[in-house]
Protein backbone atom coordinates (compact mmCIF):
# COMPACT_ATOMS: atom_id res chain seq x y z
CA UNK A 1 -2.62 -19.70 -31.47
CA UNK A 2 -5.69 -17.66 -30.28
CA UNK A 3 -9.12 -19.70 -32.00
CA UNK A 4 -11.63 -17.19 -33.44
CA UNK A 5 -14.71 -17.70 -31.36
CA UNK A 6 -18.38 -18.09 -32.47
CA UNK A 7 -21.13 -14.98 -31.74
CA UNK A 8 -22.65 -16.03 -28.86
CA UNK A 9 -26.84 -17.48 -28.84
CA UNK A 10 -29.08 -16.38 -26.14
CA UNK A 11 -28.78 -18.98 -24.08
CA UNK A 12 -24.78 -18.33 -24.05
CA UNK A 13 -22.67 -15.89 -22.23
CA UNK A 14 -19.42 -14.51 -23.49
CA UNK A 15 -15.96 -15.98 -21.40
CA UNK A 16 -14.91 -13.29 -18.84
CA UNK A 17 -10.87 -13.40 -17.48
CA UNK A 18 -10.81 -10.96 -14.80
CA UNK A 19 -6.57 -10.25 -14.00
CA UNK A 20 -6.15 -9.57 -10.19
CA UNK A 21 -7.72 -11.15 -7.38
CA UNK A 22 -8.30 -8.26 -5.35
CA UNK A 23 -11.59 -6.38 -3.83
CA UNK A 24 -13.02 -5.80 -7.46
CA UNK A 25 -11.95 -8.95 -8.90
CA UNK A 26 -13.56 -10.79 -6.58
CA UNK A 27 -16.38 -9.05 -6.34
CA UNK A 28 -17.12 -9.15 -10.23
CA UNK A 29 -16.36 -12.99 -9.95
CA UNK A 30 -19.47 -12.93 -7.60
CA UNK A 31 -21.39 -10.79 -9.25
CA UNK A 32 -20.87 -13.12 -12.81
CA UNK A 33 -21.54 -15.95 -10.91
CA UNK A 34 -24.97 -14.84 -9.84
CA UNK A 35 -25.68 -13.67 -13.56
CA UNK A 36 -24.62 -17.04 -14.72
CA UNK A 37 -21.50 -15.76 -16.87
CA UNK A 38 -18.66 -17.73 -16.97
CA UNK A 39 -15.28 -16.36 -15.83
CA UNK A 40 -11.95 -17.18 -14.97
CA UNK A 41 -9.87 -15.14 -11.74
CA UNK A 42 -6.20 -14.83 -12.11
CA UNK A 43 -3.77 -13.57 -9.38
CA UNK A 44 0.24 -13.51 -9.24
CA UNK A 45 0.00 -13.48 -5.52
CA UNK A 46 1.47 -17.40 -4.69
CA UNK A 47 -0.83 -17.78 -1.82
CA UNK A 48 -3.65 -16.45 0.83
CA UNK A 49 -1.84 -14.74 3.69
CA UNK A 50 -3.25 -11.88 6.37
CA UNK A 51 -1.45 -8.53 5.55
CA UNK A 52 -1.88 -6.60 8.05
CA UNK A 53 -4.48 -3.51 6.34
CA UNK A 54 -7.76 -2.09 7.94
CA UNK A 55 -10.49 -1.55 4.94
CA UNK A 56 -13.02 1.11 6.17
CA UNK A 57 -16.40 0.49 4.69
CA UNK A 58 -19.45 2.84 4.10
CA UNK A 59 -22.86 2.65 4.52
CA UNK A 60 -22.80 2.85 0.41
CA UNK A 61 -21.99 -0.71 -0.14
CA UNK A 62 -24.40 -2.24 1.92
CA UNK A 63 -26.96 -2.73 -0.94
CA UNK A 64 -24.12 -4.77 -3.08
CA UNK A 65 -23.50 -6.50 -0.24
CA UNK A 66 -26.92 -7.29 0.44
CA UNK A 67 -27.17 -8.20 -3.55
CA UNK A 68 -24.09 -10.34 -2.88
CA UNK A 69 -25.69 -12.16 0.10
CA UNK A 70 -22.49 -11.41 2.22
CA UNK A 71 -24.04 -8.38 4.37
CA UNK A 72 -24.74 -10.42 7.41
CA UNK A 73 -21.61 -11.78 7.61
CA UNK A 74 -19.75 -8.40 6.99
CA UNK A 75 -21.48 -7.02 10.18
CA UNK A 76 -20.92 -9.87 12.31
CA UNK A 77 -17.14 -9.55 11.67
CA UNK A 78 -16.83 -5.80 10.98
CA UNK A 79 -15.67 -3.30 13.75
CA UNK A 80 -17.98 -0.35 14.92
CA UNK A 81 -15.11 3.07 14.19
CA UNK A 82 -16.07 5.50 16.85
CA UNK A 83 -14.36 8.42 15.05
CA UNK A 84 -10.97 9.02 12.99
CA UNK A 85 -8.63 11.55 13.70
CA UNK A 86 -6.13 13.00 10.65
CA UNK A 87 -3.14 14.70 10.62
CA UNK A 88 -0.72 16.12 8.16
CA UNK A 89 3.04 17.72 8.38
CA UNK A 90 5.37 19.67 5.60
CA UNK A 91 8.16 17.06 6.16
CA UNK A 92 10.72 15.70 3.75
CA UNK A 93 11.39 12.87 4.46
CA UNK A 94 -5.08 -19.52 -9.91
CA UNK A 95 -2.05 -17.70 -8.21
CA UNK A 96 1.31 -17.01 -9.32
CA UNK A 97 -0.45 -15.43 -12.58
CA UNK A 98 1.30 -12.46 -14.39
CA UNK A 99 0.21 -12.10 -17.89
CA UNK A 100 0.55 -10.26 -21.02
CA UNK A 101 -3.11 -9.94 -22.99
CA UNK A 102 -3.45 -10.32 -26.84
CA UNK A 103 -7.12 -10.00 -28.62
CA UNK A 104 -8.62 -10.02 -32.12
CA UNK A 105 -11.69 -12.44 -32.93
CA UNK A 106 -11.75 -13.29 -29.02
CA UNK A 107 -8.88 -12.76 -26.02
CA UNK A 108 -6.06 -14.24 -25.07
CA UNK A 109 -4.20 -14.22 -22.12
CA UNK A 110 -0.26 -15.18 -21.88
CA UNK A 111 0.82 -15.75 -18.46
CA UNK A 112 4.80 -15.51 -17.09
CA UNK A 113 4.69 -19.49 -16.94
CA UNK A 114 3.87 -19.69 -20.07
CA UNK A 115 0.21 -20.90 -19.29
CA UNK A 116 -2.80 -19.33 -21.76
CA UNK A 117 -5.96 -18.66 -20.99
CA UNK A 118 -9.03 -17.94 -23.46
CA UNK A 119 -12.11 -16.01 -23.32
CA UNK A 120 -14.52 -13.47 -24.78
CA UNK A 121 -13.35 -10.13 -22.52
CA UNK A 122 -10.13 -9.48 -19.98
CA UNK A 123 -11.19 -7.43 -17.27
CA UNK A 124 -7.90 -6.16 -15.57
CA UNK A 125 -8.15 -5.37 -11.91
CA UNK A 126 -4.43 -5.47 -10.97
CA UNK A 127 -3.73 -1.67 -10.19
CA UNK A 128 -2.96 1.37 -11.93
CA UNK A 129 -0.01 3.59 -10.56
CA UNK A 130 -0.31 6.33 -7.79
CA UNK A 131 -0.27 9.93 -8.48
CA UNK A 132 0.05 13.17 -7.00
CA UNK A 133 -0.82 15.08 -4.01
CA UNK A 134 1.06 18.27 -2.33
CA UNK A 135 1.62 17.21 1.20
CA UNK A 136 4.47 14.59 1.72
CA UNK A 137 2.88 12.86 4.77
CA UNK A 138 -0.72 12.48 6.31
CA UNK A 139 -2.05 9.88 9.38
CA UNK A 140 -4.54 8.79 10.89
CA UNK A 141 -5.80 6.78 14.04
CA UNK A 142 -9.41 5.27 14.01
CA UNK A 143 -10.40 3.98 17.52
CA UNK A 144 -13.43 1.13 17.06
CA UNK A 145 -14.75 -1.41 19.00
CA UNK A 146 -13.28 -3.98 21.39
CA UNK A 147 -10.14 -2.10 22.34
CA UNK A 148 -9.21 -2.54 18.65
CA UNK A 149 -7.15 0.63 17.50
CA UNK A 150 -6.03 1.15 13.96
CA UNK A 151 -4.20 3.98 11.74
CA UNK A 152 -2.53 4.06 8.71
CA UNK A 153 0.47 6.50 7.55
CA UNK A 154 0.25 7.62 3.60
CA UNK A 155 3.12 9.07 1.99
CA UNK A 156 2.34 10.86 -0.81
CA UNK A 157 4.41 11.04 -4.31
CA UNK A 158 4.98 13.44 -7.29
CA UNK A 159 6.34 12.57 -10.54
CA UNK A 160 9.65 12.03 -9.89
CA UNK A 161 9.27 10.27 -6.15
CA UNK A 162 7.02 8.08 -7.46
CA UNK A 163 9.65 6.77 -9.87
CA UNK A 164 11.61 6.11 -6.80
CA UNK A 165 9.13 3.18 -6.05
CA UNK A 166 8.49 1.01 -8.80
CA UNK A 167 10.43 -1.30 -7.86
CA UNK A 168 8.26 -1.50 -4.53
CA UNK A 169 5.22 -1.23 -7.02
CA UNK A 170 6.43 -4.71 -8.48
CA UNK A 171 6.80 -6.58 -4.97
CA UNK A 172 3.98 -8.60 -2.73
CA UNK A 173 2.24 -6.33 0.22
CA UNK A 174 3.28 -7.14 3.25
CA UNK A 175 5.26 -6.38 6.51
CA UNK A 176 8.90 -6.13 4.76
CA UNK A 177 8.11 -3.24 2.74
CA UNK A 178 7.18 -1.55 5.41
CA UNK A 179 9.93 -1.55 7.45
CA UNK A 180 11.92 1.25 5.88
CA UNK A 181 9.05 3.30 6.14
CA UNK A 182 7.77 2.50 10.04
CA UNK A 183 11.64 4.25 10.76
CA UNK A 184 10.71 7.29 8.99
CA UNK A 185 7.42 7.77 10.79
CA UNK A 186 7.85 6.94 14.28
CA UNK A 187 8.03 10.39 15.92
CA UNK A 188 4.48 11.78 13.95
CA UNK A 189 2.53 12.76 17.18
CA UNK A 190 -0.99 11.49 17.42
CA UNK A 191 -3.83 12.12 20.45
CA UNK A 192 -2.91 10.15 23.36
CA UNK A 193 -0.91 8.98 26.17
CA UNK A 194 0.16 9.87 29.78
CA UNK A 195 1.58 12.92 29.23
CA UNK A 196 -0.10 13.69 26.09
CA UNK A 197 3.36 12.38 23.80
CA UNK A 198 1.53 9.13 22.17
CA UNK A 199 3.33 8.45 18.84
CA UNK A 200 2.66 6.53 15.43
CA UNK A 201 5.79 4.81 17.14
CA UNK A 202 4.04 3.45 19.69
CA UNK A 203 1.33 1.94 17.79
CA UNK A 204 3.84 0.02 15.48
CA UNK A 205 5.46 -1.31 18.78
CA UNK A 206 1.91 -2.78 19.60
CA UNK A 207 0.83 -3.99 16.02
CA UNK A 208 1.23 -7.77 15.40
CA UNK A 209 1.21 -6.73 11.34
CA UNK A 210 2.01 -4.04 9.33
CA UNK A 211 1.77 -3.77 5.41
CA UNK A 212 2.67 -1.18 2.52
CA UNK A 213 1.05 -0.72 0.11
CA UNK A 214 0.35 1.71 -3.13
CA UNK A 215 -2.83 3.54 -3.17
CA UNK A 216 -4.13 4.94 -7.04
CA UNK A 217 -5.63 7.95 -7.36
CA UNK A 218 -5.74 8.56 -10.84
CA UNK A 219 -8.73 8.67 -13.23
CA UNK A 220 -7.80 7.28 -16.44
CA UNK A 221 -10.04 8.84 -19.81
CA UNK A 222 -8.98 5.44 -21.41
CA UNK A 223 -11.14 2.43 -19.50
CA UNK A 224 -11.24 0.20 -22.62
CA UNK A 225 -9.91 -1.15 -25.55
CA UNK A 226 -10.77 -3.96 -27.96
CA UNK A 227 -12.09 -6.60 -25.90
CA UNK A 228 -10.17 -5.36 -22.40
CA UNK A 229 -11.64 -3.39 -20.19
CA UNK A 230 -10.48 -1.80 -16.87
CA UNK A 231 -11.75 -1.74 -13.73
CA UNK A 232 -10.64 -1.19 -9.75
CA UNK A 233 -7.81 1.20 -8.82
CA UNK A 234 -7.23 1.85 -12.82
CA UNK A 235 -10.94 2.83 -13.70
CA UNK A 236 -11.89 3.43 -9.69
CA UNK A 237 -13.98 0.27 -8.66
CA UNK A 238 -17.58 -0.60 -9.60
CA UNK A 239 -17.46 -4.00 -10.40
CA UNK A 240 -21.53 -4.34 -10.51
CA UNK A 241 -21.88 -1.34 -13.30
CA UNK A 242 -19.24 -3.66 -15.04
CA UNK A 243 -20.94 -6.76 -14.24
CA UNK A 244 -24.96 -5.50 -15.76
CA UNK A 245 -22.77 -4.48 -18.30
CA UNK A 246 -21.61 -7.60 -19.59
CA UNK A 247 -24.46 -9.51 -18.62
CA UNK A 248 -26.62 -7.75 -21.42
CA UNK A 249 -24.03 -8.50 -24.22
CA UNK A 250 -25.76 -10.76 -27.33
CA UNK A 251 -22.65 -11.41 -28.68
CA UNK A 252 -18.98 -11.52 -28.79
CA UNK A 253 -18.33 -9.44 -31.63
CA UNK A 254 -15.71 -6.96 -31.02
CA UNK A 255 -18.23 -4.35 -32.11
CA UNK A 256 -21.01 -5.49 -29.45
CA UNK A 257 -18.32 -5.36 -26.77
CA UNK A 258 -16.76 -2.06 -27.42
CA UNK A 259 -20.72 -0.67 -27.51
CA UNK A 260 -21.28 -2.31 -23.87
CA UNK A 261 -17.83 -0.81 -22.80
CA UNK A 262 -18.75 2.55 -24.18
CA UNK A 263 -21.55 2.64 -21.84
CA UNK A 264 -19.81 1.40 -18.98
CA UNK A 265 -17.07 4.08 -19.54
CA UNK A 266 -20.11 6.91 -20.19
CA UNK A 267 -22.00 5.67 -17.06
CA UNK A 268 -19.07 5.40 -14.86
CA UNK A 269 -16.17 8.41 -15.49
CA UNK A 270 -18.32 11.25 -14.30
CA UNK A 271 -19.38 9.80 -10.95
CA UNK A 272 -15.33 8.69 -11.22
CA UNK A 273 -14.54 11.94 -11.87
CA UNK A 274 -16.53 13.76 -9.11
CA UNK A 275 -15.36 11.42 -6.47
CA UNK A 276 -11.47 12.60 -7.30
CA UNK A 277 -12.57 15.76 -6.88
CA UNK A 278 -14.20 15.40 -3.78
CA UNK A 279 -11.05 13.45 -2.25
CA UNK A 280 -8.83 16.17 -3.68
CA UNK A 281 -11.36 19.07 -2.09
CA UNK A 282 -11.29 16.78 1.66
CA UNK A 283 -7.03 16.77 1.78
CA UNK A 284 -7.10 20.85 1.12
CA UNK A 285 -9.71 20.87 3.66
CA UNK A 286 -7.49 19.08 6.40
CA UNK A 287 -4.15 20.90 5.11
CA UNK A 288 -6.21 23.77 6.01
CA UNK A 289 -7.54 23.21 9.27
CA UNK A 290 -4.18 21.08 10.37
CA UNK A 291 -1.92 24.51 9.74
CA UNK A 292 -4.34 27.03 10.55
C-alpha cells in the first residue's frame, strides 16, 4: 500500500523515479545527481547491448554537456560529419522494468514483476508514439571522419499504418526488426559508386549493425498530471528545464508539484512547439527541391 509521505524541509529533496533509461533519462539522472536530488532509473531493456544507431549532435548541447562534465569526452569519441545528403520518393511500399504508476499523497510505481518502487514524482521517459508525415520514405547518407559512412532510412506512418506497428512499438531495438525493412529499401539510389548506381543496398551489405527503431514526432498539450510528469520523445527532451525545475520544489505537496510542472510545461511547449514546426517546414522544403 502506497505510505503518505511527509512535506519535505529544506535540507530535503523530494524522491524522483524517472521510467526509461534512454538519452533523457539518463541525462536527468545526471543532472539530479549534481543537484543532490535523489532518484531512482528504471528500464525494461534486460541488458546493455550496441544497436547499431548514429546520434547526430549539435553545437546546441555543448553547454549541457559542458554542465554535465562529459564534453571532453564526447569530442574525443564523436565523428567530424562532412555533410549529409537527403532524399525522398512517392513509393508504397534496474532493467527488465515495465510499470504501471499510481499517485495520491506521494507515487507509486508497480512494475510487471511485481516489484514497487516509491517516491515523490515519476518522470516517464519511455516514448510516446510516432505520428504523421506525407511522404512514405526519406534517406540519408552522412559521410564523417575516418572512412566512417553512415545513413539511416525513415519510413513514415499515418493513422492507420502506424497501427500496423505496434506490435514492433512493443519489441527491443535492434537488428531483427530491421530485417523486413532493409528488403524493402535496398534499391533507393544514393550518390556514389563506379558507375554512379551506389544503393542503400550496398551500405547494408557493408554495415556490421543495423537497428529499427520508432521516431516521435508529436507534441503532446498534456506534459503532466498529479505527481507524473513527461519528458523525452512524449514532451520533446529537455531534461535540464525539468531538472531546475524540480530542484526548486519546497515540498511534496501535490499542489507544490503541479505549480513546478505548470512552469515546466509553460516554459517548455512553445520552444516544443516551434521546433515541430520547423522540422515539419525542413521535410516540405526537401519534398520540394527532391521533385522539382
Amino acid at each position: 500500500m502506497l505510505t503518505e509521505r511527509p512535506l519535505i524541509t529544506p535540507s530535503q529533496k523530494p524522491k524522483v523515479l524517472i521510467v526509461g533509461a534512454g538519452l533523457c533519462g539518463l541525462t536527468l539522472g545526471i543532472l539530479l545527481e549534481k543537484a543532490g536530488v535523489p532518484y531512482d532509473i528504471y528500464e525494461r531493456m534486460t541488458q546493455v547491448k550496441p544497436l547499431g544507431s548514429a546520434l547526430s549532435l549539435g553545437p546546441n548541447v555543448a553547454p549541457l554537456f559542458i554542465q554535465m562534465g562529459i564534453y571532453d569526452e564526447f569530442i574525443k569519441l564523436g565523428k567530424m560529419c562532412f555533410r549529409m545528403d537527403n532524399y525522398n520518393d512517392n513509393r508504397e511500399l534496474e532493467f527488465s522494468k515495465d510499470f504501471t504508476p499510481m499517485n495520491e499523497h506521494g507515487v507509486q510505481i508497480q512494475f510487471s514483476d511485481n516489484s514497487t518502487a516509491e517516491g515523490d514524482i515519476l518522470v516517464e521517459a519511455d516514448g510516446a508514439y510516432s505520428g504523421v508525415r506525407e511522404q512514405p520514405y526519406s534517406w540519408g547518407t552522412f559521410p564523417c571522419e575516418n572512412n566512417i559512412y553512415c545513413w539511416g532510412v525513415i519510413q513514415y506512418l499515418g493513422k492507420e499504418t502506424s497501427k500496423e506497428h505496434d506490435s514492433f512499438r512493443n519489441l527491443e531495438w535492434g537488428p531483427d526488426a530491421a530485417q523486413a525493412m532493409c528488403k524493402d529499401v535496398r534499391d533507393f539510389a544514393i550518390l556514389g559508386g563506379v558507375n554512379g548506381d551506389l544503393t542503400i543496398g550496398d551500405l547494408i551489405e557493408n554495415s556490421p549493425l543495423i537497428s529499427k527503431v520508432m521516431l516521435e514526432e508529436k507534441v503532446f498539450e498534456t506534459w503532466y498530471h498529479g505527481r507524473t510528469v513527461l519528458m523525452g520523445d512524449a514532451a520533446h527532451k529537455d531534461a535540464a528545464a525539468l531538472a531546475n525545475w524540480i530542484g526548486v520544489l519546497s515540498s511534496t505537496s501535490i499542489e507544490d508539484t503541479e505549480e513546478v510542472f505548470e512552469e515546466y510545461r509553460n516554459e517548455r511547449l512553445p520552444v516544443a512547439k516551434a521546433a515541430f514546426a520547423s522540422a515539419q517546414a525542413l521535410l516540405k522544403l526537401r519534398t520540394t527541391i527532391r521533385h522539382s
